[in-house]
C-alpha atoms as a PDB file:
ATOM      1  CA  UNK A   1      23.656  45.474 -38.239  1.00  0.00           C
ATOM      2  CA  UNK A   2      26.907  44.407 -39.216  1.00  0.00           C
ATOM      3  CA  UNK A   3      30.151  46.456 -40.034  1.00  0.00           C
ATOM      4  CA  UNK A   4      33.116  44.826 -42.001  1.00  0.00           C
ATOM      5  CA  UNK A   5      36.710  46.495 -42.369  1.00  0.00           C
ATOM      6  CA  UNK A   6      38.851  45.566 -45.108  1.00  0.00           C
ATOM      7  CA  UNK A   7      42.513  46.114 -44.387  1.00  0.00           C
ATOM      8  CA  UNK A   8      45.771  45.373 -46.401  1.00  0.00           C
ATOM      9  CA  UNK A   9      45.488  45.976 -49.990  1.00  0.00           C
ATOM     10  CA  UNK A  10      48.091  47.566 -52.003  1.00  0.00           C
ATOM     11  CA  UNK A  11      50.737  46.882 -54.532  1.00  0.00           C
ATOM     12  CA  UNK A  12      52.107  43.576 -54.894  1.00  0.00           C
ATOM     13  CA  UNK A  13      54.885  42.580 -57.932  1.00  0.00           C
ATOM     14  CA  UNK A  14      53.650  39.543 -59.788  1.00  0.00           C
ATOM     15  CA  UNK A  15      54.360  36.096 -57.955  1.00  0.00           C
ATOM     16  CA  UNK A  16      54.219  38.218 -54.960  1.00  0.00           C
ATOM     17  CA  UNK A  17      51.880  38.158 -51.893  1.00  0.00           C
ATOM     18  CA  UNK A  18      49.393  39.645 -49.494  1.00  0.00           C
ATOM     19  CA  UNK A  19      47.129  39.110 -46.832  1.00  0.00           C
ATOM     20  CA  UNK A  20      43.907  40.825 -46.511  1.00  0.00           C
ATOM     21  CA  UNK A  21      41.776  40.712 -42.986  1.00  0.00           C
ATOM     22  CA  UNK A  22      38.439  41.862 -42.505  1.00  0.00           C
ATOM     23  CA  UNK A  23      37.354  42.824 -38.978  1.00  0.00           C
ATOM     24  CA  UNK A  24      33.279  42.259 -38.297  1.00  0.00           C
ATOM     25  CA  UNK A  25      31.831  44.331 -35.591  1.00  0.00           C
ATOM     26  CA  UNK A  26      28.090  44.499 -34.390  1.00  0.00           C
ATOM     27  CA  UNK A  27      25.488  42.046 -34.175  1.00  0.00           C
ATOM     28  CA  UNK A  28      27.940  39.045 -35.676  1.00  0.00           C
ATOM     29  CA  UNK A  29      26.209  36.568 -34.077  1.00  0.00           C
ATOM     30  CA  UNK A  30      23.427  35.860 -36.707  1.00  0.00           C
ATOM     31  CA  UNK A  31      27.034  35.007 -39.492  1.00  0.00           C
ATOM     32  CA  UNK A  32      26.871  31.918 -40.556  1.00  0.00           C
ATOM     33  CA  UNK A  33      29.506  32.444 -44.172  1.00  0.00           C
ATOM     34  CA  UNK A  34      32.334  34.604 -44.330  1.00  0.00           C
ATOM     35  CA  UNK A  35      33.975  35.496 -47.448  1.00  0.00           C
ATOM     36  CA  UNK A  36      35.892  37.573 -50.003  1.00  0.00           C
ATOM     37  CA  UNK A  37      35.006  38.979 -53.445  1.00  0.00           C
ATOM     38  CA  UNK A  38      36.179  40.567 -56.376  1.00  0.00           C
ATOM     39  CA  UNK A  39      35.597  43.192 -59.116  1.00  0.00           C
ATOM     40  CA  UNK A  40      37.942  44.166 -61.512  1.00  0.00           C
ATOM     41  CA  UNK A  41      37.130  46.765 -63.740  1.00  0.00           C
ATOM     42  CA  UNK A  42      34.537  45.687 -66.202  1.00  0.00           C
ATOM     43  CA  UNK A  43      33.863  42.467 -65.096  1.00  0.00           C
ATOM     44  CA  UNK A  44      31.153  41.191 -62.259  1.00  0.00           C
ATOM     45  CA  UNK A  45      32.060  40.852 -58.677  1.00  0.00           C
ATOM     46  CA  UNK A  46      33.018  37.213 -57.858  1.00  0.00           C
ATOM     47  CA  UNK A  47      33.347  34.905 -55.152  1.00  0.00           C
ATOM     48  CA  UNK A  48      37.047  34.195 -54.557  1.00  0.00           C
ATOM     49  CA  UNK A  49      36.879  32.352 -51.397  1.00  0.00           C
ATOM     50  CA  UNK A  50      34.301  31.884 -48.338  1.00  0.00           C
ATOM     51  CA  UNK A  51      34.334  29.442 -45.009  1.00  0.00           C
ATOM     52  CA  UNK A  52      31.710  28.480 -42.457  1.00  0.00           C
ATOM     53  CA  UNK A  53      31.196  29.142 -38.908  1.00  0.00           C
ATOM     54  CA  UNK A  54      32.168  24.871 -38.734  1.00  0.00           C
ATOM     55  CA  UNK A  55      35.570  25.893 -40.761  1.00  0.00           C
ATOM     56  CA  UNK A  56      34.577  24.299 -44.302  1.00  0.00           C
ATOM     57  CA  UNK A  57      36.017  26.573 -47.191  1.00  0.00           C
ATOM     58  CA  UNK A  58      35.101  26.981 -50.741  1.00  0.00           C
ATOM     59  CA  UNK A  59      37.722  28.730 -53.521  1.00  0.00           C
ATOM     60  CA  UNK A  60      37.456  29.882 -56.742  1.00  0.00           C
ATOM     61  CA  UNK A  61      39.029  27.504 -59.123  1.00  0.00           C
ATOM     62  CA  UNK A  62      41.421  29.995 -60.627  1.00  0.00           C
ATOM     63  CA  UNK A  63      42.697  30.670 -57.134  1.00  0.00           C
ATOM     64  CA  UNK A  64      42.799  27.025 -55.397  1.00  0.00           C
ATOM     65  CA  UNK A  65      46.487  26.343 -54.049  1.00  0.00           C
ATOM     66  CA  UNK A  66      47.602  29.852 -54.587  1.00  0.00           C
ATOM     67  CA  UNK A  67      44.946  31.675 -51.875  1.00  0.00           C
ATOM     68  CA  UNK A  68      43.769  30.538 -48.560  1.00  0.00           C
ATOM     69  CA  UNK A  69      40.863  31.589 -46.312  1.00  0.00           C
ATOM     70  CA  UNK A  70      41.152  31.860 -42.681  1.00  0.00           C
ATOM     71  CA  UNK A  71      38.898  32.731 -39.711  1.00  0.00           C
ATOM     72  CA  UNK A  72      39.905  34.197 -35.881  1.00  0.00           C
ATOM     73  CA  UNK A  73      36.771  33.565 -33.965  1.00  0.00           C
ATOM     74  CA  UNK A  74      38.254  35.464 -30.617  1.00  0.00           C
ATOM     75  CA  UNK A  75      39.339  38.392 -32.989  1.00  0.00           C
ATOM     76  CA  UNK A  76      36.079  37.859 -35.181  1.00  0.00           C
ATOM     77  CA  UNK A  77      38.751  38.370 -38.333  1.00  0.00           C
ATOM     78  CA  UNK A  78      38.914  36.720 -41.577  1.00  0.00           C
ATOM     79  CA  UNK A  79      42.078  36.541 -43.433  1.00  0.00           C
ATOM     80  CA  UNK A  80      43.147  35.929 -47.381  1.00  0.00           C
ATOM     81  CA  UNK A  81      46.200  34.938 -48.078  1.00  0.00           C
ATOM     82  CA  UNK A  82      47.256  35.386 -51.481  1.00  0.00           C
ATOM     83  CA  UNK A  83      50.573  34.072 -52.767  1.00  0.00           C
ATOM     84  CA  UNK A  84      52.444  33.793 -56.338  1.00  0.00           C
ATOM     85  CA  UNK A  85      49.777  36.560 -57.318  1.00  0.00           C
ATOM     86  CA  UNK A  86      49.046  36.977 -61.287  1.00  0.00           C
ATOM     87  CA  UNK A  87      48.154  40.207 -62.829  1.00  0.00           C
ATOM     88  CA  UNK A  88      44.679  38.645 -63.329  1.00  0.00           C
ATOM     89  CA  UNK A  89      44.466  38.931 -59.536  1.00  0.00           C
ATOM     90  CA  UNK A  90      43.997  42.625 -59.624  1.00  0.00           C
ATOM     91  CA  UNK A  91      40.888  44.063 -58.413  1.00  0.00           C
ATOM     92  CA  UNK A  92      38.903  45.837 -56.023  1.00  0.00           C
ATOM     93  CA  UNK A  93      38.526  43.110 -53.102  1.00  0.00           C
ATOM     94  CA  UNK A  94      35.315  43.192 -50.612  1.00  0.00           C
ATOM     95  CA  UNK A  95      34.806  41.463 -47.559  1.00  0.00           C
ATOM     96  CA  UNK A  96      31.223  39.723 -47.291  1.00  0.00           C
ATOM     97  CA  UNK A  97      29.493  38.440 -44.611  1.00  0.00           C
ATOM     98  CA  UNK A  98      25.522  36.380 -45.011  1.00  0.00           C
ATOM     99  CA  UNK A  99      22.993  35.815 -41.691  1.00  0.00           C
ATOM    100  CA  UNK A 100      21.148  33.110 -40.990  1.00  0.00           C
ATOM    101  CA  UNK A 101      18.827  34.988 -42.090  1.00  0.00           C
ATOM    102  CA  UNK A 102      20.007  35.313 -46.054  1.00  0.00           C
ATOM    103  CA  UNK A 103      20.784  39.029 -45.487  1.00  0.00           C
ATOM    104  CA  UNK A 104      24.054  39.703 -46.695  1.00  0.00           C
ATOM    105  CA  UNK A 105      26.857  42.546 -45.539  1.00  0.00           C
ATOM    106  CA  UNK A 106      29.949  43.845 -47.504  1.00  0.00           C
ATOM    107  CA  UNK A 107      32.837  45.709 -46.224  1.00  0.00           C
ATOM    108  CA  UNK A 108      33.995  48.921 -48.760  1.00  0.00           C
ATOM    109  CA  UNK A 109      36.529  47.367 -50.658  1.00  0.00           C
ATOM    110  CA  UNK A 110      39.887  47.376 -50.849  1.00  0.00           C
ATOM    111  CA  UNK A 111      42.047  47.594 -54.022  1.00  0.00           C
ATOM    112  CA  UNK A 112      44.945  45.058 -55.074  1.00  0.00           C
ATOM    113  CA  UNK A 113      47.355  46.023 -57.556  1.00  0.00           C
ATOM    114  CA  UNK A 114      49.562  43.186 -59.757  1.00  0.00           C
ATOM    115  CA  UNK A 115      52.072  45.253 -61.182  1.00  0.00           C
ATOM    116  CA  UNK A 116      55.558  45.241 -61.606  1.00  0.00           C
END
């Protein structure tokens, strides 16, 4: 089983930033992907950004050169860092995590707020 914490959320002014983390705990060893989601209200939940064990990373197109992905093997942390943020950015934002073995993990979610 694995356990993922989403941290940093909040309310950001548009062209803003934040940084979300998401700390994996438990039997972390079978991860091979790492990545972040999101739902706003009414739409589907969709991939925003993901990287590999090997470091390769994958974005969204609407957030390529505003957002970057970031892993901390030693802390077992993945970071998003999201700058010049757009009110279209708001959502509920999940950490994700797939094995080896296809099964997939989220964290609970954590909400971001473009508002000014």
């Amino acid at each position: 089983q694995v356990q993922l914490v989403e941290s940093g959320g909040g309310l950001v002014q548009p062209g803003g930033s934040l940084r979300l983390s998401c700390a994996a705990s438990g039997s972390i060893f079978g991860i091979i992907v790492r990545g972040w989601y999101r739902q706003a209200p009414g739409n589907q939940r969709e991939l925003v950004a993901s990287i590999t064990n090997s470091g390769s990373t994958n974005y969204a197109d609407s957030v390529k050169d505003r957002f970057t992905i970031s892993r901390d093997n030693a802390k077992n942390t993945v970071d998003l860092q999201m700058n010049n943020l757009e009110s279209g950015d708001a959502a509920v934002f999940f950490c994700a995590a797939r094995a080896f073995t296809a099964r997939e993990y989220w964290g609970q979610g954590t909400q971001v707020t473009v508002s000014s």
